[in-house]
Protein backbone atom coordinates (compact mmCIF):
# COMPACT_ATOMS: atom_id res chain seq x y z
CA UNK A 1 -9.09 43.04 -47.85
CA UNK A 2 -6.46 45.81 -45.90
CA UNK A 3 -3.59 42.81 -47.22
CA UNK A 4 -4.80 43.84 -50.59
CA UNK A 5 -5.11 47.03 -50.30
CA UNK A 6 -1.73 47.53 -48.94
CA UNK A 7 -0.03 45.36 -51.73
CA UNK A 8 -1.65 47.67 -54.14
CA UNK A 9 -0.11 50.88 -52.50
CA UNK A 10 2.88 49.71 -51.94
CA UNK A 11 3.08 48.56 -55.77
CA UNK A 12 2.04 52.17 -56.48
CA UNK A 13 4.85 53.71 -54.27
CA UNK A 14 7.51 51.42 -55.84
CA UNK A 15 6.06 52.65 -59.15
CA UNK A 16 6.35 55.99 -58.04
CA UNK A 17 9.61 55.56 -56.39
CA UNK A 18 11.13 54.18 -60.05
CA UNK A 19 9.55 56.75 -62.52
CA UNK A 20 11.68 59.63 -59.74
CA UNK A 21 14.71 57.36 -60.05
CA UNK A 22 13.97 57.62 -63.96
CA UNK A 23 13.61 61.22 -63.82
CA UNK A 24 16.58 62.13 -61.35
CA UNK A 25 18.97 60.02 -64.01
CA UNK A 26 17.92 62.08 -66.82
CA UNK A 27 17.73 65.76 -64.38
CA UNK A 28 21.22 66.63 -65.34
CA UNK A 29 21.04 66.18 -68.99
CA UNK A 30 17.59 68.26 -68.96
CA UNK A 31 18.98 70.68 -67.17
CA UNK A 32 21.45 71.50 -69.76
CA UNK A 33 19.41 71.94 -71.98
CA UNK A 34 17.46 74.17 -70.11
CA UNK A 35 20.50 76.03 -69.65
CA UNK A 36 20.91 76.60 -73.57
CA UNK A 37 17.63 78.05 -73.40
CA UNK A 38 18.61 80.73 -71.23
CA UNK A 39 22.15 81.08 -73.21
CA UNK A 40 20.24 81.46 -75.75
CA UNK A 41 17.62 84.09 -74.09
CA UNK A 42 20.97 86.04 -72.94
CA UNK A 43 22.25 86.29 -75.96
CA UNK A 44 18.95 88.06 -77.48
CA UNK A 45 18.98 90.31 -74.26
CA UNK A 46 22.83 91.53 -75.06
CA UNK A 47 21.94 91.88 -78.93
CA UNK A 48 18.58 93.82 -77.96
CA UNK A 49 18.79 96.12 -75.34
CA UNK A 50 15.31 97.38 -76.07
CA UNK A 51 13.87 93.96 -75.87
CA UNK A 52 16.06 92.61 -72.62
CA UNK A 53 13.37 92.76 -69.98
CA UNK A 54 11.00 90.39 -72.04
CA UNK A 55 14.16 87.86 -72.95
CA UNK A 56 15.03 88.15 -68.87
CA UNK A 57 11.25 87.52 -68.17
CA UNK A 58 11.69 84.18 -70.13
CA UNK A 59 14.48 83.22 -68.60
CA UNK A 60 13.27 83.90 -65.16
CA UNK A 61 10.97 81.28 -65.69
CA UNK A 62 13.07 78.62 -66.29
CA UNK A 63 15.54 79.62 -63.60
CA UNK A 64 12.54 79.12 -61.30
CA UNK A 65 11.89 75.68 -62.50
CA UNK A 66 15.60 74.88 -62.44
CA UNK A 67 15.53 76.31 -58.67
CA UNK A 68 12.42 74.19 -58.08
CA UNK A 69 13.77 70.78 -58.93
CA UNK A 70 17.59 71.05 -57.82
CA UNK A 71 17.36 69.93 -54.47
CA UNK A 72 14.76 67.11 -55.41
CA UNK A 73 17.18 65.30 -57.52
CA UNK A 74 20.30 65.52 -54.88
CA UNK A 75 21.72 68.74 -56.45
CA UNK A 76 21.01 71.86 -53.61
CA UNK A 77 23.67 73.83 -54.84
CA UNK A 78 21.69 74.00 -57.93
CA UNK A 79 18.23 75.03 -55.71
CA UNK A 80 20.64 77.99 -54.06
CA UNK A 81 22.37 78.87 -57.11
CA UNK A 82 19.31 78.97 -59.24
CA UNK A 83 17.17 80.83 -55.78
CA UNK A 84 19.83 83.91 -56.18
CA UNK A 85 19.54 83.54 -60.32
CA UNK A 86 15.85 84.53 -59.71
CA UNK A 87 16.41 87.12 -57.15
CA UNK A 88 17.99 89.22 -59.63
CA UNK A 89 15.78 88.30 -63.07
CA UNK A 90 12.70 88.27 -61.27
CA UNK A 91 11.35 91.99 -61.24
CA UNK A 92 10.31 93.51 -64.56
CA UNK A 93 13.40 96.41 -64.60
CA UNK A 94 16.13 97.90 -66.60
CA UNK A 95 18.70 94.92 -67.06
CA UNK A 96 22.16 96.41 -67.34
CA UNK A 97 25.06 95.03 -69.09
CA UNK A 98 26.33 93.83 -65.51
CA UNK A 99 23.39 92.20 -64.72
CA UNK A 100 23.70 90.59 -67.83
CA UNK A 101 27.27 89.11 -66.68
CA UNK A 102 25.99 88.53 -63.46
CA UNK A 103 23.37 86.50 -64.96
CA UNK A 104 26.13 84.36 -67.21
CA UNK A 105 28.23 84.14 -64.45
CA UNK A 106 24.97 81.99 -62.48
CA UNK A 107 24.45 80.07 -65.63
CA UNK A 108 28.12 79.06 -66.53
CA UNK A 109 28.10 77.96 -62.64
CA UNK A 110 24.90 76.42 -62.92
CA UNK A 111 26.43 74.31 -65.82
CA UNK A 112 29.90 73.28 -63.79
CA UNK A 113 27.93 71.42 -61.29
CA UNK A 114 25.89 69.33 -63.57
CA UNK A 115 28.90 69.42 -65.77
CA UNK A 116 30.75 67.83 -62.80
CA UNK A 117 27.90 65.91 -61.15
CA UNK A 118 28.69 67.73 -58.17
CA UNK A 119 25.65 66.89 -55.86
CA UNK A 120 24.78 67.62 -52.21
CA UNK A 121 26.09 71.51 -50.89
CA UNK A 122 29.33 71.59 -53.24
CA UNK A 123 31.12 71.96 -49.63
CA UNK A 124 33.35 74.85 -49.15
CA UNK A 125 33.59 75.34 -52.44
CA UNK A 126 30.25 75.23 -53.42
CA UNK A 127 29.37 77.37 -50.74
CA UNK A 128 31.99 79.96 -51.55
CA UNK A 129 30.72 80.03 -55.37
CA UNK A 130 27.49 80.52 -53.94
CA UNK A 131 28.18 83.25 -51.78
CA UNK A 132 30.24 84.93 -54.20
CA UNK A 133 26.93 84.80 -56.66
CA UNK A 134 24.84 86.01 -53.89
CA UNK A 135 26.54 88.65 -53.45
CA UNK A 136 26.63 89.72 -57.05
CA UNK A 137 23.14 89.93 -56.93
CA UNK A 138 23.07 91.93 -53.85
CA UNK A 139 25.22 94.21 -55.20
CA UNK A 140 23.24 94.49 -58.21
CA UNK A 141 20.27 95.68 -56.27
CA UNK A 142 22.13 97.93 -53.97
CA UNK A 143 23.71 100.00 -56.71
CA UNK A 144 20.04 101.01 -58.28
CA UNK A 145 19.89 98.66 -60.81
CA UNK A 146 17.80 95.91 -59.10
CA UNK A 147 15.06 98.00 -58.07
C-alpha cells in the first residue's frame, strides 16, 4: 500500500511539475500583456490628472502580481524591478508628472527583459538598470512627492 501511495504522489508532482513548465513558457508573453494594461492605465493617468491616483491604484496591482511571479519563472530582475515599481505606486498620493516617467521608465524596462528573455539577475547590467530605477523611486519620495 505505501508503493501505491507513493506512485500516486509522485504522478501528482510530475503533474504539477509540467502544468509550472506550461505556465513558465507562456510567463513572458502574459506578462506583456500585463504590461499593456498598465501602458494603458498610464496613459489615462497623464490624460487625467484628476483621476491619476485611481489609474495608479490599478496599476499597482498588477505591478504586484508581476513582482510576485518574476522570480518563480527564472526572471528576478523582473521580481526587483517590479518590487521598486510598487514602492513608488503603492500609497494612495499625488502622482506627479515625474512619477509618471518614473513609472514608464520601470515599465519600458520591465518590457526589455521579457523582450530579450533576459533571465536570472541581468548581471551588471541588470543590476545597474535596477539600481538606477531604485533610485528614481527614492528620489521620488525624498523630494515630497512620495509621501
Amino acid at each position: 500500500m505505501p508503493e501505491d501511495r507513493d506512485r500516486r504522489m509522485e504522478a501528482v508532482l510530475a503533474r504539477a511539475q509540467e502544468a509550472v513548465a506550461d505556465l513558465a513558457k507562456s510567463y513572458g508573453q502574459n506578462t506583456l500583456g500585463d504590461l499593456d494594461r498598465c501602458a494603458a492605465l498610464l496613459a489615462t493617468a497623464r490624460a487625467a490628472p484628476e483621476g491619476r491616483s485611481g489609474a495608479i491604484k490599478e496599476l499597482y496591482g498588477i505591478a504586484h502580481n508581476i513582482k510576485g511571479q518574476g522570480g518563480s519563472f527564472g526572471y528576478p530582475l523582473v521580481t526587483r524591478i517590479g518590487h521598486s515599481l510598487c514602492s513608488l505606486t503603492r500609497k494612495d498620493r499625488t502622482f506627479s508628472d515625474a512619477d509618471l516617467a518614473t513609472i514608464q521608465a520601470h515599465l519600458d524596462a520591465l518590457r526589455l527583459i521579457l523582450a530579450k528573455d533576459i533571465k536570472g539577475e541581468g548581471g551588471e547590467v541588470g543590476a545597474k538598470l535596477a539600481a538606477r530605477l531604485e533610485a528614481m523611486v527614492a528620489q521620488a519620495a525624498n523630494s515630497g512627492s512620495g509621501e
